[in-house]
C-alpha atoms as a PDB file:
ATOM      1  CA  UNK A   1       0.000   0.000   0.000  1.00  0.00           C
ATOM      2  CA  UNK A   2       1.277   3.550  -1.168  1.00  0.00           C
ATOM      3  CA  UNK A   3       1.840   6.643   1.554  1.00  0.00           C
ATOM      4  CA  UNK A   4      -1.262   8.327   0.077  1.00  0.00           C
ATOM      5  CA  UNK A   5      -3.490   5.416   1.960  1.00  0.00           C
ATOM      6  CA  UNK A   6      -1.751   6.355   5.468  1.00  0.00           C
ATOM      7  CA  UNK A   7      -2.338  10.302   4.534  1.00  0.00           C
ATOM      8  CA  UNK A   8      -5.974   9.454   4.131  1.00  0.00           C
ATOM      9  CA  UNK A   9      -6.480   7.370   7.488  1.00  0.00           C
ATOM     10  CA  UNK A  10      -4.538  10.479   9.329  1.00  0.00           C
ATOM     11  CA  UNK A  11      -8.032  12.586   7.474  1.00  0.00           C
ATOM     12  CA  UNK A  12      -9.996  10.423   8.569  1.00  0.00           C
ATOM     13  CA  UNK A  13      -8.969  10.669  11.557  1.00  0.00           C
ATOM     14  CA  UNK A  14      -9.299  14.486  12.255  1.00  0.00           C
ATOM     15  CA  UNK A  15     -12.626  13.830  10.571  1.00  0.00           C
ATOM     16  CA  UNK A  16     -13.332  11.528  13.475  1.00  0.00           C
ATOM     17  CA  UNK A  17     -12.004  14.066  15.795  1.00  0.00           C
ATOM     18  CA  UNK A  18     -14.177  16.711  15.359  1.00  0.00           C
ATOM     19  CA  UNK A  19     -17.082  14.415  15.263  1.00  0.00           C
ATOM     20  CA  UNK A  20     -16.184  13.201  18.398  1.00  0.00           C
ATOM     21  CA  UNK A  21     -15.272  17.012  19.513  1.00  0.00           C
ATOM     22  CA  UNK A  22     -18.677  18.202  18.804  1.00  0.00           C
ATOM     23  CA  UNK A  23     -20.583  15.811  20.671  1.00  0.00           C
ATOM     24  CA  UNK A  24     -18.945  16.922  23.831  1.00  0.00           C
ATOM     25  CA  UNK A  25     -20.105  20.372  22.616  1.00  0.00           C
ATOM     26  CA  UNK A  26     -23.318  19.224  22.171  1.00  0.00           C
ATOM     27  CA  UNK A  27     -23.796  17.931  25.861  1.00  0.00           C
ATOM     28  CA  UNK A  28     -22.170  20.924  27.194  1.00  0.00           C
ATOM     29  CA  UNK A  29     -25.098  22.473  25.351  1.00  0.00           C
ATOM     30  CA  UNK A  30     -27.394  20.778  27.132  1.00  0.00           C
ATOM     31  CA  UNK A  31     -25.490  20.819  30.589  1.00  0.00           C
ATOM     32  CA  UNK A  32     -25.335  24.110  30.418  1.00  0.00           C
ATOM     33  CA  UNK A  33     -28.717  24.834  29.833  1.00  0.00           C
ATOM     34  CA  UNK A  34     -28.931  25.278  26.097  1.00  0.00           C
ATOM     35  CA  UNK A  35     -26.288  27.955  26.405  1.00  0.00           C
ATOM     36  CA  UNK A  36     -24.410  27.311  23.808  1.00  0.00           C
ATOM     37  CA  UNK A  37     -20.981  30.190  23.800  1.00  0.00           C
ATOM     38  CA  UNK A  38     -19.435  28.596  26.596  1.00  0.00           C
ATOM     39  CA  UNK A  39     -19.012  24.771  24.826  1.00  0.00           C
ATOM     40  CA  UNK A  40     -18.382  26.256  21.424  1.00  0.00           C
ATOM     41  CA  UNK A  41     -15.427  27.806  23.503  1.00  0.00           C
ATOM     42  CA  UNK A  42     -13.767  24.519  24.785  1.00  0.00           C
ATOM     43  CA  UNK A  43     -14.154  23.187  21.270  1.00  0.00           C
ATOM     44  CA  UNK A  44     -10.030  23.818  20.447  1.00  0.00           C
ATOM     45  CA  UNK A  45      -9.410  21.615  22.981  1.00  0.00           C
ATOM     46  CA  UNK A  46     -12.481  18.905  23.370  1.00  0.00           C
ATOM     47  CA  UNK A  47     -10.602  18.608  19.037  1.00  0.00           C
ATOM     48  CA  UNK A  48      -6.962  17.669  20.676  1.00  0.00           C
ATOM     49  CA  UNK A  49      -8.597  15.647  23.352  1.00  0.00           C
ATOM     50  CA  UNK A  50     -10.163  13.663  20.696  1.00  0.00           C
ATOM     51  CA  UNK A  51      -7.220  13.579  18.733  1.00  0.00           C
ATOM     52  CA  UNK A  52      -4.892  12.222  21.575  1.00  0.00           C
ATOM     53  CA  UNK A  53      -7.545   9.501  22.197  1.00  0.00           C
ATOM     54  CA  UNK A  54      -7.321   8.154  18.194  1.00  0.00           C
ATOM     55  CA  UNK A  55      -3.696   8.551  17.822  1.00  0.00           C
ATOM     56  CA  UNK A  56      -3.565   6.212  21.005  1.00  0.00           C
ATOM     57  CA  UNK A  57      -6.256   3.612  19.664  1.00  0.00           C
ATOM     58  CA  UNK A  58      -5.379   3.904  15.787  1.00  0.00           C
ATOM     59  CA  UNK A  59      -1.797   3.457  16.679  1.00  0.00           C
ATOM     60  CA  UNK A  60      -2.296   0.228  18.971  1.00  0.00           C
ATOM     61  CA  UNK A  61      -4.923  -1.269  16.571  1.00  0.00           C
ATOM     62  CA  UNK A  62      -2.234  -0.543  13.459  1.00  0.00           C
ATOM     63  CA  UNK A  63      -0.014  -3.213  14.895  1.00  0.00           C
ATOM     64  CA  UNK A  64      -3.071  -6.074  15.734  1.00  0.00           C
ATOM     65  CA  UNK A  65      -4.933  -5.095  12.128  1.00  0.00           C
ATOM     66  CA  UNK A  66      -3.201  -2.694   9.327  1.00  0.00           C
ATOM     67  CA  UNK A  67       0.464  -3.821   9.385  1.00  0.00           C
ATOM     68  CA  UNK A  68      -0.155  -7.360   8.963  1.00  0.00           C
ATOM     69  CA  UNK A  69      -3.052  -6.436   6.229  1.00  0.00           C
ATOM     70  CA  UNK A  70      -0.822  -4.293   4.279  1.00  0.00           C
ATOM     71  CA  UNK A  71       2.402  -6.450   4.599  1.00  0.00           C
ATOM     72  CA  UNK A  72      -0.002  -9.208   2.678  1.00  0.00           C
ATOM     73  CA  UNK A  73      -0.860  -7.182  -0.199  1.00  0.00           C
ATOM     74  CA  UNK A  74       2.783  -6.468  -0.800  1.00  0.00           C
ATOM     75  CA  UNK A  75       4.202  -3.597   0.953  1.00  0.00           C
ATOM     76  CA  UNK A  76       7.758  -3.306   2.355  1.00  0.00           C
ATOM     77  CA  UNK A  77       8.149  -3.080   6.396  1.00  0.00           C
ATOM     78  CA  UNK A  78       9.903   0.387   5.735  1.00  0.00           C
ATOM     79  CA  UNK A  79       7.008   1.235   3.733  1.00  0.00           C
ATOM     80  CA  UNK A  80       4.165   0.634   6.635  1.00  0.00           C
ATOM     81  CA  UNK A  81       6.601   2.293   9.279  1.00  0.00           C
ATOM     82  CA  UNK A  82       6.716   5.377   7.457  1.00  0.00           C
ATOM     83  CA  UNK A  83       3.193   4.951   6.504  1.00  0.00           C
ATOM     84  CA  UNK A  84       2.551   4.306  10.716  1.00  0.00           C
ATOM     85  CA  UNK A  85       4.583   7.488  11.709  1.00  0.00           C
ATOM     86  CA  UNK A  86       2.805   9.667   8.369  1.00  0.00           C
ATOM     87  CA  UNK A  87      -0.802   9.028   9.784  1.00  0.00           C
ATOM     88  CA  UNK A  88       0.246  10.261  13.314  1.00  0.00           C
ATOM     89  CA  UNK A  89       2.161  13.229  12.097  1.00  0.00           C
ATOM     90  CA  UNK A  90      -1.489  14.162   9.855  1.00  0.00           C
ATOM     91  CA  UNK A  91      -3.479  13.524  12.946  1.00  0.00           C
ATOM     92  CA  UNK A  92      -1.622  15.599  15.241  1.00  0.00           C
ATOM     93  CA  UNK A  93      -0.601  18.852  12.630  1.00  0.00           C
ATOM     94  CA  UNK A  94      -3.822  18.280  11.216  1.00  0.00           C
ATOM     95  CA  UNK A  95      -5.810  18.890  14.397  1.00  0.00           C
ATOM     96  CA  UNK A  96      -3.456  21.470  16.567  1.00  0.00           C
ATOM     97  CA  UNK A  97      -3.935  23.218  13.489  1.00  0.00           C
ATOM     98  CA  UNK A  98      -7.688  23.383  13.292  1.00  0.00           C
ATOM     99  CA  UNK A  99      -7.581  24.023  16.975  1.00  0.00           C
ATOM    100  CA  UNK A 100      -5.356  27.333  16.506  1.00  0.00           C
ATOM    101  CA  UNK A 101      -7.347  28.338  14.224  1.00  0.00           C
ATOM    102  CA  UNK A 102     -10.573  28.214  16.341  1.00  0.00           C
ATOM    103  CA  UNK A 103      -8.919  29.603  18.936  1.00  0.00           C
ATOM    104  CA  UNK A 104      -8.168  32.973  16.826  1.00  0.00           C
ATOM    105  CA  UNK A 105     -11.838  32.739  16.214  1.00  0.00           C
ATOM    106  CA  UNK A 106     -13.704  31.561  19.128  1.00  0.00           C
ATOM    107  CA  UNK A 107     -14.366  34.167  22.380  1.00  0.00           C
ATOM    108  CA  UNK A 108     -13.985  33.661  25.867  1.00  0.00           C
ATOM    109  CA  UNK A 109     -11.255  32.509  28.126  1.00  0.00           C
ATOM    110  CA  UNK A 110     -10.453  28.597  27.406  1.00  0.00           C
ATOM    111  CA  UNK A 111      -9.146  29.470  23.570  1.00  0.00           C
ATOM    112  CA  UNK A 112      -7.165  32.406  24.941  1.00  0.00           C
ATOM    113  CA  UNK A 113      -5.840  29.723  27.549  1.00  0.00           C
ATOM    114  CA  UNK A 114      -4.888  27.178  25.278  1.00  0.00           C
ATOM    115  CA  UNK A 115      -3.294  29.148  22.359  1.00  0.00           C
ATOM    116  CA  UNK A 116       0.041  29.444  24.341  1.00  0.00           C
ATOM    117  CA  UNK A 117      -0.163  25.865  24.889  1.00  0.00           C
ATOM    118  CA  UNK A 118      -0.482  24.569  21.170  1.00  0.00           C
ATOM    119  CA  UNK A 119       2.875  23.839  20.543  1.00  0.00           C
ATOM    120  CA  UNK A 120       2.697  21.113  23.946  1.00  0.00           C
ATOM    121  CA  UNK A 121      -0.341  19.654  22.713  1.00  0.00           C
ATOM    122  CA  UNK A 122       1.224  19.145  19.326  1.00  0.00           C
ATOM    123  CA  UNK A 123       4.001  17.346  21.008  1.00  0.00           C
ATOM    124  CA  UNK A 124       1.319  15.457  23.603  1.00  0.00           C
ATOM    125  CA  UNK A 125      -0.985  13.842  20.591  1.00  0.00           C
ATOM    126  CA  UNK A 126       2.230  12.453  19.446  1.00  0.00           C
ATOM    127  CA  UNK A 127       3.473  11.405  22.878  1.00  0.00           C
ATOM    128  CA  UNK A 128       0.242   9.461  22.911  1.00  0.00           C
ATOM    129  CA  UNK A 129       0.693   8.271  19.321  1.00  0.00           C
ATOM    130  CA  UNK A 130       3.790   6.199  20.502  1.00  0.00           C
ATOM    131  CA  UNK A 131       2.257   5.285  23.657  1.00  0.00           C
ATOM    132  CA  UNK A 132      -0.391   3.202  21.526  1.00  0.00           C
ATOM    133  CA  UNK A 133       2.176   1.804  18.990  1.00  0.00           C
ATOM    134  CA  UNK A 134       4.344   0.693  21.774  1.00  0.00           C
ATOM    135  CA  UNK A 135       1.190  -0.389  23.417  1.00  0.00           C
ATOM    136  CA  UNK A 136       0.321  -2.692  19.764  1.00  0.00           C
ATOM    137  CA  UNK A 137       4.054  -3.888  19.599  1.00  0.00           C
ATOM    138  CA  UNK A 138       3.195  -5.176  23.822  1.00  0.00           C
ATOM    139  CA  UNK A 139      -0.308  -7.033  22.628  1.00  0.00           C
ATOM    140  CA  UNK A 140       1.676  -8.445  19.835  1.00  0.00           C
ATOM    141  CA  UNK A 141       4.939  -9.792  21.701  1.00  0.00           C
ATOM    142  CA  UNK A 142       3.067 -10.399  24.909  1.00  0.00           C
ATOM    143  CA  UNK A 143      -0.896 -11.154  24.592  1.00  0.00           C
ATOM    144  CA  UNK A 144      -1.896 -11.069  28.209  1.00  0.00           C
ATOM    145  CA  UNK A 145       0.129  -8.019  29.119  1.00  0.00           C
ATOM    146  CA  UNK A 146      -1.650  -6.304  26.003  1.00  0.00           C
ATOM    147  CA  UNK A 147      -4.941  -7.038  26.838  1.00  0.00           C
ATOM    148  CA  UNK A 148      -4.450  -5.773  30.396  1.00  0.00           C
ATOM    149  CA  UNK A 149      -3.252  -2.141  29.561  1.00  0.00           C
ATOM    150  CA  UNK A 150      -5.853  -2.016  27.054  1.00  0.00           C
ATOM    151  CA  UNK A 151      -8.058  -1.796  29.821  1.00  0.00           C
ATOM    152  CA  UNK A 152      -6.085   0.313  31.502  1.00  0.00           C
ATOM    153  CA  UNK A 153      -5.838   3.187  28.804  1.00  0.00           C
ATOM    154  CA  UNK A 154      -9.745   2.876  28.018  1.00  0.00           C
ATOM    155  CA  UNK A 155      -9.725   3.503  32.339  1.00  0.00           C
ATOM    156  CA  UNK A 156      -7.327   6.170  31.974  1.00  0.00           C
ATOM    157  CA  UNK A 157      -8.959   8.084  28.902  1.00  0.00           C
ATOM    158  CA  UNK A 158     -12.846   7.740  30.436  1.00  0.00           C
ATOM    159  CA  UNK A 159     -11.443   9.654  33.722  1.00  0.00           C
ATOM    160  CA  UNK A 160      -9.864  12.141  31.611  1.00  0.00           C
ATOM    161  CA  UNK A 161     -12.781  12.136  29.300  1.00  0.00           C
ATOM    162  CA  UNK A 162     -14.982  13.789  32.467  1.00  0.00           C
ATOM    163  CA  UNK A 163     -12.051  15.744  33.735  1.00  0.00           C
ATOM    164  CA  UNK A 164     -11.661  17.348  30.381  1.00  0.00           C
ATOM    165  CA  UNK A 165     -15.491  17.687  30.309  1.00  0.00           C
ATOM    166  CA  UNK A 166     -15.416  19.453  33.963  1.00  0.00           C
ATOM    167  CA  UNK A 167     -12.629  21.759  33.404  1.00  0.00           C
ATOM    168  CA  UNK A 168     -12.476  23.218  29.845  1.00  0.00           C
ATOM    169  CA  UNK A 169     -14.365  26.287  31.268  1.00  0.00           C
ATOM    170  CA  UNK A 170     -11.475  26.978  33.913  1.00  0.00           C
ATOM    171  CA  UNK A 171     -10.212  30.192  33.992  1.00  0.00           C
ATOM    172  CA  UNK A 172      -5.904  30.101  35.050  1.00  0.00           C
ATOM    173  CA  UNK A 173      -4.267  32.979  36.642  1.00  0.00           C
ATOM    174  CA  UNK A 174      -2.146  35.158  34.401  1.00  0.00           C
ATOM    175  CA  UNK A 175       0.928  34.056  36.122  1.00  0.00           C
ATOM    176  CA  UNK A 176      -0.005  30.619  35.880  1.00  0.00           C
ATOM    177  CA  UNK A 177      -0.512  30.977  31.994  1.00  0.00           C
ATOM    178  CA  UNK A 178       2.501  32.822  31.419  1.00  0.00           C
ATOM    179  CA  UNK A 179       5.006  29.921  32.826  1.00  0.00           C
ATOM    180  CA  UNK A 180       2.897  26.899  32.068  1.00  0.00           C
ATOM    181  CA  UNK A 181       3.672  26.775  28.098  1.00  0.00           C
ATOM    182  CA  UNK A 182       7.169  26.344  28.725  1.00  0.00           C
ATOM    183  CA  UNK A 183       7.389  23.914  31.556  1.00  0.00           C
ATOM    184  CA  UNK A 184       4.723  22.226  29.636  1.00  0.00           C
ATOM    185  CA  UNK A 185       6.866  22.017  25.877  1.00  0.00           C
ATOM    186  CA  UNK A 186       9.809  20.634  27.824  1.00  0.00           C
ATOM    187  CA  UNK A 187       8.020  18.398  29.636  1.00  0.00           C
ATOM    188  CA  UNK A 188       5.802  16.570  27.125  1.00  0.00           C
ATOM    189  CA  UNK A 189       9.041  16.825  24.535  1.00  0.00           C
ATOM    190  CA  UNK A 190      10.960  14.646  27.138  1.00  0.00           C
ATOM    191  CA  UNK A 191       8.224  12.387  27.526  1.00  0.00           C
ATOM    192  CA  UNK A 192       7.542  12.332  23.533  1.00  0.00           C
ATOM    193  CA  UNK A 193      11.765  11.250  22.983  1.00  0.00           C
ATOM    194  CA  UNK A 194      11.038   8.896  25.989  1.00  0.00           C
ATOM    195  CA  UNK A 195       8.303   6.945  24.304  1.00  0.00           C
ATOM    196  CA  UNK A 196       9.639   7.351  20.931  1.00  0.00           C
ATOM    197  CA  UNK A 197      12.669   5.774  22.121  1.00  0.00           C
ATOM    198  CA  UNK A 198      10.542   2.400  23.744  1.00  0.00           C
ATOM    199  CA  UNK A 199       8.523   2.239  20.283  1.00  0.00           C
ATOM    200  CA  UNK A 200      11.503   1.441  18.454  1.00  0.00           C
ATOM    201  CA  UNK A 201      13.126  -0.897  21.317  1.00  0.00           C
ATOM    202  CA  UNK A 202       9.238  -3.362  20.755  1.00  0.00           C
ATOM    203  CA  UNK A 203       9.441  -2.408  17.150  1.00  0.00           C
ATOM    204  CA  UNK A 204      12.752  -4.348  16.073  1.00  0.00           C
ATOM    205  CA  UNK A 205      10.945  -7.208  18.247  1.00  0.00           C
ATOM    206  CA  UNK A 206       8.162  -6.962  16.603  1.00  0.00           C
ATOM    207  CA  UNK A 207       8.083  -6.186  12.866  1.00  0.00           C
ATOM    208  CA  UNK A 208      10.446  -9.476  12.448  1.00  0.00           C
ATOM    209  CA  UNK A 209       7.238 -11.146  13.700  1.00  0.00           C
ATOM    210  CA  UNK A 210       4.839 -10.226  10.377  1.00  0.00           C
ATOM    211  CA  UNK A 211       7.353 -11.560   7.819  1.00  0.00           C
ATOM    212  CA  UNK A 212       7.245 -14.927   9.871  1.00  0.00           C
ATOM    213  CA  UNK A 213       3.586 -14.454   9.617  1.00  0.00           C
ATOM    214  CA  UNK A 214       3.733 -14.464   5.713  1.00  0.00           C
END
């Protein structure tokens, strides 16, 4: 399978994104008592939200479904690992870039908030990226151990899921806002090299594995 095919899961993955984004707009709609302006606010970051949660289950289901699918119909193991990293890269630039650009148009406090922090969340939908394809490479190499932290990430993202949902409408301190961007950048950049650096360590244990396979 060409590159182009990867490009067009990473669309169809922002596509899912901001499907996914406005239904949490849509029942802050009706939390808030059909007032809409204060949802259509948070939508910037209910998108990246969204966007961390497919990059995390796209990349984990890539290596139990796509990779072995597409190394059938006769592409290269370079080919799908580029392919792998090219539908993350879409998904995260594709969506941190929708999100700036609602935050230049939405009102209110939470886009103002989060339009320092853009360049942390691009780095943080990545982060997660690897955490699922390291999490696919696990379920792959070790069955048991996969199946257990799949339940533990679909734990992890339904807590977040109503934190996210509870505090988009925060308001932060200007002092707060001023330092957090670049604690934050550094931070989820170390983490991002971190996991990037564990994908690779299960990949060359697990790649070998598909060419068995066929």
């Amino acid at each position: 399978m060409k590159l182009k095919t990867w490009f067009q899961l990473g669309l169809g993955l922002i596509g899912w994104s901001l499907l996914c984004a406005m239904i949490f707009v849509v029942v802050g709609f009706i939390g808030e008592g059909f007032e809409l302006l204060g949802p259509l606010s948070c939508l910037p970051m209910y998108i990246l939200f969204c966007a961390a949660i497919f990059a995390v289950l796209m990349s984990m289901t890539t290596y139990l479904s796509y990779l072995p699918l597409y190394l059938s119909l006769g592409s290269t193991r370079k080919e799908t690992w580029l392919g792998l990293h090219l539908m993350q890269l879409v998904l995260a630039a594709g969506c941190t870039a929708i999100a700036a650009l609602l935050c230049l148009i939405l009102p209110g406090d939470p886009p103002r908030d989060l339009i320092s922090l853009l360049p942390a969340a691009l780095l943080a939908i990545l982060a997660f990226a690897k955490l699922g394809s390291a999490a696919g490479c696990i379920a792959l190499l070790f069955p048991k151990v996969g199946r257990a932290l799949s339940v533990v990430l679909c734990m992890v993202f339904s807590g977040a899921a109503g934190f996210v949902g509870a505090s988009a409408t925060m308001s932060f301190p200007d002092s707060f806002r001023l330092s957090l961007p670049g604690r934050a950048t550094l931070i989820v950049g170390a983490v991002l090299a971190a996991l990037l650096l564990v994908e690779l360590l299960f990949q060359r244990r697990a790649l070998p594995r598909y060419e068995v396979r066929l």
